[in-house]
C-alpha atoms as a PDB file:
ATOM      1  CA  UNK A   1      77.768 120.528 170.307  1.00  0.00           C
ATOM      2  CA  UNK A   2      75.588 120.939 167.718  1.00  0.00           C
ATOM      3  CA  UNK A   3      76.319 120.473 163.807  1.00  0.00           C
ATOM      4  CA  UNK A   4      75.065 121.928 160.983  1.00  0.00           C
ATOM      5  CA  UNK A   5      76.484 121.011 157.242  1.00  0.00           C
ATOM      6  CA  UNK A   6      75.828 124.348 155.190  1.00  0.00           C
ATOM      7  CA  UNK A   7      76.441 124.108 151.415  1.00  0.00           C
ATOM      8  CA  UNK A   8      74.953 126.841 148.382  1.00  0.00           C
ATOM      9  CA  UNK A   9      73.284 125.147 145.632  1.00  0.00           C
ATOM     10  CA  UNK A  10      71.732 126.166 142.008  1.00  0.00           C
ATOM     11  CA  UNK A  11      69.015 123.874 142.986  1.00  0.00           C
ATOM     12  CA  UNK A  12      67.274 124.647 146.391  1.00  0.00           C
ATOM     13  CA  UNK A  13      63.820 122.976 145.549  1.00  0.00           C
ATOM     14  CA  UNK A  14      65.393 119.800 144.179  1.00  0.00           C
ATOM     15  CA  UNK A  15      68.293 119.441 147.235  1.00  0.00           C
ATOM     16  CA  UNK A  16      64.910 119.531 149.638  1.00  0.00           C
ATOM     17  CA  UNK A  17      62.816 116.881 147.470  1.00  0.00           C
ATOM     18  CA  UNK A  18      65.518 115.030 147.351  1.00  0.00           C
ATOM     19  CA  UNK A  19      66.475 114.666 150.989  1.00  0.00           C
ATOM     20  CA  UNK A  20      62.794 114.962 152.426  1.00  0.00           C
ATOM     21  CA  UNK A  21      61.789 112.220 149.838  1.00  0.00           C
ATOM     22  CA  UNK A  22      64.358 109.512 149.782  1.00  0.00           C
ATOM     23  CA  UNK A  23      65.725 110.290 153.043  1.00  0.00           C
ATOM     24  CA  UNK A  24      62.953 110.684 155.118  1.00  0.00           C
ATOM     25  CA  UNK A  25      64.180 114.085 155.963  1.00  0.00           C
ATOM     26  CA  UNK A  26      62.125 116.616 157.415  1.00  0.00           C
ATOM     27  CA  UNK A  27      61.983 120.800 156.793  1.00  0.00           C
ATOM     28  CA  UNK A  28      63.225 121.659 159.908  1.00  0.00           C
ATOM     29  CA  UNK A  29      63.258 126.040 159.108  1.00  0.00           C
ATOM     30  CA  UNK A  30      63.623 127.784 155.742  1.00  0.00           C
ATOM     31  CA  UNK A  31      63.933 131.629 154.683  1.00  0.00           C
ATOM     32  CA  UNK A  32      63.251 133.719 152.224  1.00  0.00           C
ATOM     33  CA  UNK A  33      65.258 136.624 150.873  1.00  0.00           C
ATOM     34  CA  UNK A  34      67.008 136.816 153.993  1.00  0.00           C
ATOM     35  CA  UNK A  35      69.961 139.590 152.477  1.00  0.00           C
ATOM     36  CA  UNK A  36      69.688 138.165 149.295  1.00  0.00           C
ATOM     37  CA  UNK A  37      69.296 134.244 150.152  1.00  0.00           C
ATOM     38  CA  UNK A  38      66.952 131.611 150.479  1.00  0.00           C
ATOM     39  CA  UNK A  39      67.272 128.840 152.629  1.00  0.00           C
ATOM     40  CA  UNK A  40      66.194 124.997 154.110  1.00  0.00           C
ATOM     41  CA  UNK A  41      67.109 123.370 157.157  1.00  0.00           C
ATOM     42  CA  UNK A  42      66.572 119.760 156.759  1.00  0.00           C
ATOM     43  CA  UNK A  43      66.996 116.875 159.202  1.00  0.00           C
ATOM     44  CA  UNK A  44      65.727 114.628 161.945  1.00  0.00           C
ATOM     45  CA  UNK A  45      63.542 116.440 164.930  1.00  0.00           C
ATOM     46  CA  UNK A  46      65.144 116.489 168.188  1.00  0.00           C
ATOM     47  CA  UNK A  47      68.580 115.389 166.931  1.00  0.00           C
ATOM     48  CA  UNK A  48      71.710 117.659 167.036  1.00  0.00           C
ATOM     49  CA  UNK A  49      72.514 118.043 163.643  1.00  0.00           C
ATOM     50  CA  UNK A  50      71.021 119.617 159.963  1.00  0.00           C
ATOM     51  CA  UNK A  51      71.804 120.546 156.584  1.00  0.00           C
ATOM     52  CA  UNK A  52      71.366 123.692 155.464  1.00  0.00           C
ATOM     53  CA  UNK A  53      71.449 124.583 151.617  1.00  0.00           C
ATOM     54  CA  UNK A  54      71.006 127.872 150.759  1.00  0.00           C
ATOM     55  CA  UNK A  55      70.458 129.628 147.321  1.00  0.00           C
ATOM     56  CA  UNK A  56      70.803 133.299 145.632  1.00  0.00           C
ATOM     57  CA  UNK A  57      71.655 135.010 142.306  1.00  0.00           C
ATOM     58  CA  UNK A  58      75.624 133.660 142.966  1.00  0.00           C
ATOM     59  CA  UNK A  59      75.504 130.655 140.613  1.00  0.00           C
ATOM     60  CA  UNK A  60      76.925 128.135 143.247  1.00  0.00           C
ATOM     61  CA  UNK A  61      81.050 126.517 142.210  1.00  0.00           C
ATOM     62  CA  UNK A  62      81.121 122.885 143.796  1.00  0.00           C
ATOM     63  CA  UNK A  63      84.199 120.924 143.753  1.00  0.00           C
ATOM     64  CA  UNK A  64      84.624 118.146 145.628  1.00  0.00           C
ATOM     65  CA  UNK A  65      85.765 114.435 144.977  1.00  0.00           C
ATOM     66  CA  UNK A  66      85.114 110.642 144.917  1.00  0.00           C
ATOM     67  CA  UNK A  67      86.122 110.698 148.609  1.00  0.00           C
ATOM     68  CA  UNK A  68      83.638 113.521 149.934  1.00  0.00           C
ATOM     69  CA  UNK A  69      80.957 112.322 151.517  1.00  0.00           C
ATOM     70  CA  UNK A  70      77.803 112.816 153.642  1.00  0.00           C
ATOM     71  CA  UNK A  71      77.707 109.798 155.422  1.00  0.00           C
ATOM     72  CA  UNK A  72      73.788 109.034 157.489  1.00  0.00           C
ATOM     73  CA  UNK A  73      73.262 105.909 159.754  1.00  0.00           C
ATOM     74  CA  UNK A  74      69.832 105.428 159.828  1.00  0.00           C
ATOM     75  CA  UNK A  75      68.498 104.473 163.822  1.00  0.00           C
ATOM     76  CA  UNK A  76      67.370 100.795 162.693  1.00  0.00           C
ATOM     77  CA  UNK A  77      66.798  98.293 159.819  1.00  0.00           C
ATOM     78  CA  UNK A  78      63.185  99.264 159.110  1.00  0.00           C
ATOM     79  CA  UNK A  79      65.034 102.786 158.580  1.00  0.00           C
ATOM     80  CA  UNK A  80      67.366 101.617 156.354  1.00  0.00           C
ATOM     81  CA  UNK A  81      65.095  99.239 154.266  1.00  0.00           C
ATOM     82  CA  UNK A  82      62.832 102.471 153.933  1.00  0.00           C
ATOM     83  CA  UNK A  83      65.649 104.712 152.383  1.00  0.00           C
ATOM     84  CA  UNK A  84      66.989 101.746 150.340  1.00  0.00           C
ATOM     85  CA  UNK A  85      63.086 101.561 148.990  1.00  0.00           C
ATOM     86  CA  UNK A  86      62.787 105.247 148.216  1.00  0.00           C
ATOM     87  CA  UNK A  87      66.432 104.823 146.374  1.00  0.00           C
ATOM     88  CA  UNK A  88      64.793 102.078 144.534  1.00  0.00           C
ATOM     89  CA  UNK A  89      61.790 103.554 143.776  1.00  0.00           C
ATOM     90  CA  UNK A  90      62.758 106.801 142.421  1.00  0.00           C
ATOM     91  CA  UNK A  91      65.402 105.447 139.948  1.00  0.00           C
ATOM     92  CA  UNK A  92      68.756 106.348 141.835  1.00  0.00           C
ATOM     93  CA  UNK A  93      71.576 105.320 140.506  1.00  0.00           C
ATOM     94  CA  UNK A  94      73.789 103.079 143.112  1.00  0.00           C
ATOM     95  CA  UNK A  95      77.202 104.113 142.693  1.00  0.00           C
ATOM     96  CA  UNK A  96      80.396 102.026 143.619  1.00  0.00           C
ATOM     97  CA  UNK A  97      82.569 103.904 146.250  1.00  0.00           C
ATOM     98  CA  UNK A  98      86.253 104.873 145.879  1.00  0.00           C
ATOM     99  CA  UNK A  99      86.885 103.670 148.951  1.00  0.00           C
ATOM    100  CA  UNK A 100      86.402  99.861 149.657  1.00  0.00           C
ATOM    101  CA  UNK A 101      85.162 100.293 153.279  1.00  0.00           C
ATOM    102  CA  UNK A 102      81.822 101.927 152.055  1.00  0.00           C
ATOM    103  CA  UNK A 103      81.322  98.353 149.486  1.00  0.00           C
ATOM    104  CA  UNK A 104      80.613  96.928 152.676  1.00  0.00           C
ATOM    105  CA  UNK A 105      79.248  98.817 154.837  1.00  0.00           C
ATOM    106  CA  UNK A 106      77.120 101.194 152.886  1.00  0.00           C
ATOM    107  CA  UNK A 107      75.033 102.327 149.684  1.00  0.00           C
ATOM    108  CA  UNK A 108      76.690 105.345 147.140  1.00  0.00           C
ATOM    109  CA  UNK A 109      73.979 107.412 145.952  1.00  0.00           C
ATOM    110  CA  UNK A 110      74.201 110.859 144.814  1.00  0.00           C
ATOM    111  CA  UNK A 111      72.327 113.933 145.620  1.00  0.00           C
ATOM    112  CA  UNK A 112      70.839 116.488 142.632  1.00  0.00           C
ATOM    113  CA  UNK A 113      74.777 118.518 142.896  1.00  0.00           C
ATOM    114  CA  UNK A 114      76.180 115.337 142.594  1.00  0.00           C
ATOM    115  CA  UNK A 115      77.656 115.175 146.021  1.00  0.00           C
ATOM    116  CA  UNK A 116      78.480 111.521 147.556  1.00  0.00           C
ATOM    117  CA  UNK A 117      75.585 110.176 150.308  1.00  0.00           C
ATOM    118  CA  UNK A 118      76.807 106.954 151.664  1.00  0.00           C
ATOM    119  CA  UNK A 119      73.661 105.413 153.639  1.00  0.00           C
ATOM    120  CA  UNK A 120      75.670 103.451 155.940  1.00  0.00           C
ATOM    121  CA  UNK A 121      74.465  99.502 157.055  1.00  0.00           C
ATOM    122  CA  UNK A 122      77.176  99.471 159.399  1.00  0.00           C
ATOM    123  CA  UNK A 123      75.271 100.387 162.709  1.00  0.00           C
ATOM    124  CA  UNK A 124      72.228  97.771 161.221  1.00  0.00           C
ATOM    125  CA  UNK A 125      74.972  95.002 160.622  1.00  0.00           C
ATOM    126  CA  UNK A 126      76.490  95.844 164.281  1.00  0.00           C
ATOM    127  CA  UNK A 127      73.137  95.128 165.772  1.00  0.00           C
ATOM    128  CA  UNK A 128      71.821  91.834 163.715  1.00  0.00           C
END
């Protein structure tokens, strides 16, 4: 199975910066005016998943809560170090997560909509 996470946003260029940039990310695809919309596929080459965000004249309604989240395990420490890094580097704001499980086992940043990314240590920690 494959998965894709679609989501509309007001801020296409920003949601790509922002996940090519401190998440290592890469543009996988993108559109243009494709009925109206213009789109980014961002991820990992040669894994099974994306995210998609796409953008028109609809001004984009997001509600979601403390417990939403995108949740990424990156493959190794020197990975996770990197993101961490970029986080660091580019001013984001750490967050402290609702739930307690993610204060160990993960980092709360949030993207430019101000959805939840949890970069998760857990996988690292498993391994060391």
């Amino acid at each position: 199975m494959t998965f894709r996470f679609a989501r509309h946003t007001n801020q296409l260029k920003a949601l790509s910066e922002f996940y090519c940039r401190i998440l290592n990310f890469e543009i996988l695809g993108h559109f243009k005016n494709h009925k109206g919309y213009d789109g980014v596929f961002l991820g990992k080459p040669g894994m099974d998943w994306h995210v998609e965000f796409t953008q028109n004249k609809d001004q984009a309604q997001h509600t979601f809560d403390e417990d939403d989240l995108l949740v990424f395990y990156p493959e190794n420490r020197k990975a996770y170090d990197s993101i961490l890094n970029q986080i660091e580097t580019n001013n984001i704001k750490i967050l402290k997560p609702k739930n307690p499980y993610w204060e160990l086992y993960g980092t709360l940043i949030q993207d430019p909509d101000g959805y939840n990314i949890i970069i998760s240590n857990q996988k690292i920690n498993r391994l060391a």
